[in-house]
Protein backbone atom coordinates (compact mmCIF):
# COMPACT_ATOMS: atom_id res chain seq x y z
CA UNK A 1 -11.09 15.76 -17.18
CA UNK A 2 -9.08 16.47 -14.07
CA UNK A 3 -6.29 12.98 -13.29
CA UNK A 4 -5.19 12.68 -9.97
CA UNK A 5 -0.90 12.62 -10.37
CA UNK A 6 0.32 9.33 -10.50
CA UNK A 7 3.03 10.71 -7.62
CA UNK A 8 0.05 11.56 -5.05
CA UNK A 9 -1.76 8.41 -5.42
CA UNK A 10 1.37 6.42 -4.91
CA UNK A 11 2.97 8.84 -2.26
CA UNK A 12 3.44 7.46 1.46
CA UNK A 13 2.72 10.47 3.51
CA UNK A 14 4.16 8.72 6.50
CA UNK A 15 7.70 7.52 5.86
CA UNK A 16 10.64 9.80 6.65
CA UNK A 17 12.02 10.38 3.09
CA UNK A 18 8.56 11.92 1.96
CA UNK A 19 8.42 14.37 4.71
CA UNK A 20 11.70 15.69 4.27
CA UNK A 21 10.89 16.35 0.95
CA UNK A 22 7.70 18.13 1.75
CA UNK A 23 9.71 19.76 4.35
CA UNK A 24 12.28 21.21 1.99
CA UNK A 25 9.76 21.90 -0.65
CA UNK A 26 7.40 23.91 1.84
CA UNK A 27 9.64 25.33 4.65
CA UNK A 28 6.84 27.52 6.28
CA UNK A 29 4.60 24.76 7.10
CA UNK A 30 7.12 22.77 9.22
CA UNK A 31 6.51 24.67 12.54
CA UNK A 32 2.64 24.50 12.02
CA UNK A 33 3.14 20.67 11.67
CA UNK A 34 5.55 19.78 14.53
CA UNK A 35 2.84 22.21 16.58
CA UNK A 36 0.35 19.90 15.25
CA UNK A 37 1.92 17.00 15.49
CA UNK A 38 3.06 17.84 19.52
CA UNK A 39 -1.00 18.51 20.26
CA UNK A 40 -2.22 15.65 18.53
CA UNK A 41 0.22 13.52 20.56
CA UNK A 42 -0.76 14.74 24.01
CA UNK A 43 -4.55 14.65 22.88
CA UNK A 44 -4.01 10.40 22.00
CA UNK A 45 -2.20 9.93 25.73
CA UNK A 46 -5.12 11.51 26.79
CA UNK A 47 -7.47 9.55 24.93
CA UNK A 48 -5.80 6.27 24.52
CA UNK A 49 -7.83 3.41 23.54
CA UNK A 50 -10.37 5.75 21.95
CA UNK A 51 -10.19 7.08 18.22
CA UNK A 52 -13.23 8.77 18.27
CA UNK A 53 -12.54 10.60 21.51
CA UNK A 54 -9.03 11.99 20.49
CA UNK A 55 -10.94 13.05 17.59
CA UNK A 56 -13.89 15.33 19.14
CA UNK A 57 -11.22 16.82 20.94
CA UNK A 58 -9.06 17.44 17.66
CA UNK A 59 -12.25 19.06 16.86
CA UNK A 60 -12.72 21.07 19.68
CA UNK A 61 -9.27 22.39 18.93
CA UNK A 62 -9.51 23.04 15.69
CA UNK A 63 -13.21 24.40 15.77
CA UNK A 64 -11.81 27.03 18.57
CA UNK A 65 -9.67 28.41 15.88
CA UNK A 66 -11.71 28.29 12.94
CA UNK A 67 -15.28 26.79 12.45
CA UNK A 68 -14.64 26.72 8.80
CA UNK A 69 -10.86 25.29 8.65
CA UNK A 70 -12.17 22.44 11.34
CA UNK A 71 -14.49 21.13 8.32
CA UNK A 72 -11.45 20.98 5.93
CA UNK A 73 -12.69 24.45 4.40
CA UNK A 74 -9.20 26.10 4.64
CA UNK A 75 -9.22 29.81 6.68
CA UNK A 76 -10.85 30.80 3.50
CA UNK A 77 -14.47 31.33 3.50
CA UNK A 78 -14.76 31.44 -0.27
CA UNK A 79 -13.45 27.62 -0.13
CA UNK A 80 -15.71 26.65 2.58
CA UNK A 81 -18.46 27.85 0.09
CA UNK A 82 -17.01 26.18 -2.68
CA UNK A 83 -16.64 22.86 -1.19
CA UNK A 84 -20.35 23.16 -0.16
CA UNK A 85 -21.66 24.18 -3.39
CA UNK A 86 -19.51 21.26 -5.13
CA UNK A 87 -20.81 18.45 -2.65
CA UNK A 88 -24.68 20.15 -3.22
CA UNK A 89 -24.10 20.08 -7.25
CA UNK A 90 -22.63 16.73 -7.47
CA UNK A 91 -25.56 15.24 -5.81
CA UNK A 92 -28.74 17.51 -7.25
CA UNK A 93 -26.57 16.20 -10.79
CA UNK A 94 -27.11 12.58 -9.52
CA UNK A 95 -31.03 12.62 -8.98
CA UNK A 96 -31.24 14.24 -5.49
CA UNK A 97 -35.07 15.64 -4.97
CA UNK A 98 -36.85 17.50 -2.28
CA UNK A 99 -38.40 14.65 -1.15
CA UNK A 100 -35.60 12.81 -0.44
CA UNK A 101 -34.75 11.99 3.38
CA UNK A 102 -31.02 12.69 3.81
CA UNK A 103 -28.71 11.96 6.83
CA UNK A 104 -25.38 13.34 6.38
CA UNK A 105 -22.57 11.50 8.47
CA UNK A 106 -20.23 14.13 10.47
CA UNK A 107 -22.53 17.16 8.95
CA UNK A 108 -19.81 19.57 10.36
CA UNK A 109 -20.82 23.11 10.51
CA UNK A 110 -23.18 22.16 7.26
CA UNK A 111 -20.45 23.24 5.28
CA UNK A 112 -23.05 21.61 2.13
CA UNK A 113 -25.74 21.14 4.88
CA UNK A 114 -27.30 24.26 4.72
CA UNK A 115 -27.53 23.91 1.49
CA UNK A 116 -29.47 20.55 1.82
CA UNK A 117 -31.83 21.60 4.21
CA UNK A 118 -32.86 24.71 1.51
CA UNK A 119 -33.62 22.25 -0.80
CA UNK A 120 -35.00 19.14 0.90
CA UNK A 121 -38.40 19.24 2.39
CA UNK A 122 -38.97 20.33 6.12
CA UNK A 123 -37.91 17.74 8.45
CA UNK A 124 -36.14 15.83 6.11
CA UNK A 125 -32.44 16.60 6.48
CA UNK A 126 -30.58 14.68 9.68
CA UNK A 127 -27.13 15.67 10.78
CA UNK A 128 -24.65 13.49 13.13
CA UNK A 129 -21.28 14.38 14.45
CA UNK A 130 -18.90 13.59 16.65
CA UNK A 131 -18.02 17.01 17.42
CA UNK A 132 -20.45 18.99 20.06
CA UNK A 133 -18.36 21.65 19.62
CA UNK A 134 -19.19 21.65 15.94
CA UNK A 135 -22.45 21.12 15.89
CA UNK A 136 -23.32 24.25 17.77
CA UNK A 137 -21.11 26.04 15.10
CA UNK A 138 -23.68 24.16 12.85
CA UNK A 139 -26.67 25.89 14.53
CA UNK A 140 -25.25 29.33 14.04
CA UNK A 141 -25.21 28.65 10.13
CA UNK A 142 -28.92 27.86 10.47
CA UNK A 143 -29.64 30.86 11.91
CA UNK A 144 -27.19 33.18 9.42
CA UNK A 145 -29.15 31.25 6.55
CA UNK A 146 -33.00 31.66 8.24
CA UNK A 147 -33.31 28.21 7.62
CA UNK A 148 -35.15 27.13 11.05
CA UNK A 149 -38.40 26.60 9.46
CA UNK A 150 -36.99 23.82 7.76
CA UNK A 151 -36.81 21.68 11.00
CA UNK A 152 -33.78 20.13 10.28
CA UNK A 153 -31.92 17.13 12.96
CA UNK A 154 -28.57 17.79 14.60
CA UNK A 155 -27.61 15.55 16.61
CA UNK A 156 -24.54 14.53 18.57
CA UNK A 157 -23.28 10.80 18.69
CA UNK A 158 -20.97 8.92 20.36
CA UNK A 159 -19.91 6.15 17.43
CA UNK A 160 -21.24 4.93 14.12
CA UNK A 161 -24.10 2.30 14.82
CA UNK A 162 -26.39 4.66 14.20
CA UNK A 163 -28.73 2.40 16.53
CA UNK A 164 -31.30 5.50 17.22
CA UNK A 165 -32.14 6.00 13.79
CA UNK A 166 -35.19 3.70 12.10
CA UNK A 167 -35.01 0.92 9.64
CA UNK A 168 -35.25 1.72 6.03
CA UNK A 169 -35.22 5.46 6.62
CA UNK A 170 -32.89 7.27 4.35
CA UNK A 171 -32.70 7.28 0.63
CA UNK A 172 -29.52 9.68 0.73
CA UNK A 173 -26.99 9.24 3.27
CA UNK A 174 -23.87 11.07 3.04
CA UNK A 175 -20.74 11.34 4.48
CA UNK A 176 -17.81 13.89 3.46
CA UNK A 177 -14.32 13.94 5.04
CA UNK A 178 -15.39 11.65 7.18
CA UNK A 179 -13.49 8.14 6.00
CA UNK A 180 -10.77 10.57 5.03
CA UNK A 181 -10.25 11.37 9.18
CA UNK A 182 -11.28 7.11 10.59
CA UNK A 183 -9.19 3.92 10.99
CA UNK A 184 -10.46 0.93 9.79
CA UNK A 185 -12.62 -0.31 12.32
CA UNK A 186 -14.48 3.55 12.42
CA UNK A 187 -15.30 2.62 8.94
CA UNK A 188 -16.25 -1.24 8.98
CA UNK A 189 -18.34 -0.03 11.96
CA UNK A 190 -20.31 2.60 10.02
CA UNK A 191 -20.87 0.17 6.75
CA UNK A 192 -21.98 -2.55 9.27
CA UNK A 193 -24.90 -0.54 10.34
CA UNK A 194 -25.86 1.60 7.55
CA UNK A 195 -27.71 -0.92 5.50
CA UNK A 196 -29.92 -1.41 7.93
CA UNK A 197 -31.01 2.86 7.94
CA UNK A 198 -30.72 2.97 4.08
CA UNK A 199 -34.13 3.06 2.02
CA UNK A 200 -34.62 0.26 -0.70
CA UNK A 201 -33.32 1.78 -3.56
CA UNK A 202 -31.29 4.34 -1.82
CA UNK A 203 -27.56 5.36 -1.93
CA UNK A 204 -24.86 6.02 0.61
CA UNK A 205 -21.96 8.18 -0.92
CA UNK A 206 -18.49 8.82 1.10
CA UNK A 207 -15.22 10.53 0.24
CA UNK A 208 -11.85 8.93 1.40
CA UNK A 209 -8.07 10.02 0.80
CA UNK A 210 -7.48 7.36 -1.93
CA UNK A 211 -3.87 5.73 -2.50
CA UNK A 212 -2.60 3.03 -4.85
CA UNK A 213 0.29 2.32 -2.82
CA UNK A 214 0.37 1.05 0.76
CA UNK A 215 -1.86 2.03 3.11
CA UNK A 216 -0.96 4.60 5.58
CA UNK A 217 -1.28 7.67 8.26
CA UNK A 218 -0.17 10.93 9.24
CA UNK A 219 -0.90 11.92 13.30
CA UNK A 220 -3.69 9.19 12.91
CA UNK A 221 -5.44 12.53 11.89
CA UNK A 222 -5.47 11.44 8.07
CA UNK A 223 -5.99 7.57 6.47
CA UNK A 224 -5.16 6.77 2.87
CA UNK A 225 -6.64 3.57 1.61
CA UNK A 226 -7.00 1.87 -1.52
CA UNK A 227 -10.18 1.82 -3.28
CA UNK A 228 -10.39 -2.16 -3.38
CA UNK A 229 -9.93 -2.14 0.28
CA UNK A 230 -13.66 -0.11 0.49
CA UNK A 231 -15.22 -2.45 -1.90
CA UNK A 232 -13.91 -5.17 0.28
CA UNK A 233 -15.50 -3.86 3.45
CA UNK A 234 -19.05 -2.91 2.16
CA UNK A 235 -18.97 -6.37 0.31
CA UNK A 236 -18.36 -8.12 3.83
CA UNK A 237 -21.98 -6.43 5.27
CA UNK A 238 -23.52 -7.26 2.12
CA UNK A 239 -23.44 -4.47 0.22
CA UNK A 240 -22.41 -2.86 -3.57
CA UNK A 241 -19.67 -0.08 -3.96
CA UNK A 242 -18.98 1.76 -7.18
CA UNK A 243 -16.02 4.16 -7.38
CA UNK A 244 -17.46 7.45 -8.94
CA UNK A 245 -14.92 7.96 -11.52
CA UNK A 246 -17.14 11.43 -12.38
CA UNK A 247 -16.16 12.89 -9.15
CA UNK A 248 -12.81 12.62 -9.99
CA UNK A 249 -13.20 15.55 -12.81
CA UNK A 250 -13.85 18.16 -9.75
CA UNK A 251 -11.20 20.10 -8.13
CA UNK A 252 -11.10 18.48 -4.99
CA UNK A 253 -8.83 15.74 -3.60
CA UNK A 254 -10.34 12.83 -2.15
CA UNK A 255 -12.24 10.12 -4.16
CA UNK A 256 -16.00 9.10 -3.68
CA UNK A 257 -17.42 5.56 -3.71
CA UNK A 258 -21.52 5.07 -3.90
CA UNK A 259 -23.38 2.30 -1.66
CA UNK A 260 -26.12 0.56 -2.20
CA UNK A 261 -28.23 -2.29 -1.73
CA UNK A 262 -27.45 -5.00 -4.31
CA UNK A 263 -31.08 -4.88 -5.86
CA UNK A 264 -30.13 -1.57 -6.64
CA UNK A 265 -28.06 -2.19 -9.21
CA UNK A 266 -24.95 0.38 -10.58
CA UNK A 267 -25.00 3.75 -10.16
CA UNK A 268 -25.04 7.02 -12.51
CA UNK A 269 -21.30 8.02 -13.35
CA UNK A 270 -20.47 5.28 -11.21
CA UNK A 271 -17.81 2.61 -12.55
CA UNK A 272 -16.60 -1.10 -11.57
CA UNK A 273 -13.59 -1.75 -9.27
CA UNK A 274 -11.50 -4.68 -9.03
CA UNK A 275 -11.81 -6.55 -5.55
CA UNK A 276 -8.43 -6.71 -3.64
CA UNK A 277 -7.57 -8.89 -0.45
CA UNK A 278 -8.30 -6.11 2.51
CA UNK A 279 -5.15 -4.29 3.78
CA UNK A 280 -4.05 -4.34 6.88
CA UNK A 281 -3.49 -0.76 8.31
């Protein structure tokens, strides 16, 4: 079984001390960062107020230089593939069917998507992102796989509430990278409303950049939080969250928690967390 090291779960990514270190250790990624870190700061003066907004347009950038590295795939299209075909597995493995109506939270280029929309039933895979940009990346992958006659959703949105959606819709919803990338409120938004789209008896599943130390972030690009604290906030709109300890034997570095109704009761794979008091970020 693959362990997470002790030193990343504890490691504050945005103190001083630890980016020296990193700095040191990896001396031909500090130009890439500070060029980074100088367009991410221009892109929050220009959307101040708004951390949705700065991030389409991180998007934009990033999609501009590689459709594939924007979705966290790396410049590599054998990872982008890899990360796709792990998300696909993981969930097939946990009782995903055909039938199944899926809606897949910042669906990216459908890094996993296309995937999804090969396997699920016509008309019953919807995609949402933030990212115009990368949702017409998104429709090119449709076309390179010939999956239009599968009638799949993509559609662009402004926030979370997913308002436009119906009641009691979805018994998979999905989100990947996506927590990983949101401040607190981004998130508290999304579990406020997804209850209300999520089938009786269905599951919401969502990555995040876990930590067991404080709470942090780096360009407000990247947000580490504590597993407790994602209990905590699903508990407060009335729903159950499992950590998916399974997960945590695949090569791939960001946790999952599962979502459900409470009649639903615990999840395959999925194990008990400890509450905690909700951090303050």
């Amino acid at each position: 079984m693959q362990q997470t090291p002790a030193s990343r779960l504890s490691a504050n990514r945005s103190r001083l001390a630890h980016r020296v270190r990193y700095a040191l250790r990896h001396p031909e990624r500090v130009v890439p960062h500070l060029r980074r870190a100088g367009r991410d700061g221009w892109l929050r003066l220009r959307h101040r107020g708004s951390h949705v907004a700065y991030y389409r347009a991180v998007m934009a950038s990033d999609t501009a230089r590689s459709p594939e590295a924007a979705v966290g795939g790396g410049p590599s299209r054998d990872r982008w593939l890899a990360i796709g075909q792990m998300q696909y597995d993981y969930l097939v493995g946990h009782g995903l069917r055909p039938r199944d109506r899926m809606l897949e939270i910042g669906c990216g280029n459908l890094r996993a998507g296309w995937r999804f929309i090969e396997y699920l039933e016509p008309g019953h895979y919807y995609g949402i992102d933030i990212s115009p940009d990368i949702l017409m990346e998104a429709k090119k992958t449709l076309v390179a796989y010939g999956l239009q006659a599968k009638l799949p959703y993509l559609t662009p949105v402004a926030d979370l509430k997913l308002d436009f959606l119906p009641d009691g819709w979805f018994t998979v919803v999905h989100a990947h990278s996506v927590f990983s990338h949101s401040p607190p409120q981004v998130i508290d938004e999304c579990l406020a409303h997804v209850g209300r789209v999520l089938a009786p008896g269905g599951y919401f599943d969502f990555t995040f950049d876990r930590t067991e130390g404080a709470e942090h972030q780096v360009l407000r690009e990247d947000f580490y939080y504590r597993t407790g604290t994602m209990v905590r906030l699903a508990a407060k709109h009335g729903l159950d969250a499992r950590f998916m300890d399974d997960w945590e034997r695949l090569p791939h570095g960001q946790s999952k928690i599962r979502v459900t109704h409470p009649a639903a009761g615990p999840a395959p794979g999925a194990a008990a967390v400890d509450d905690v008091p909700l951090a303050e970020t």
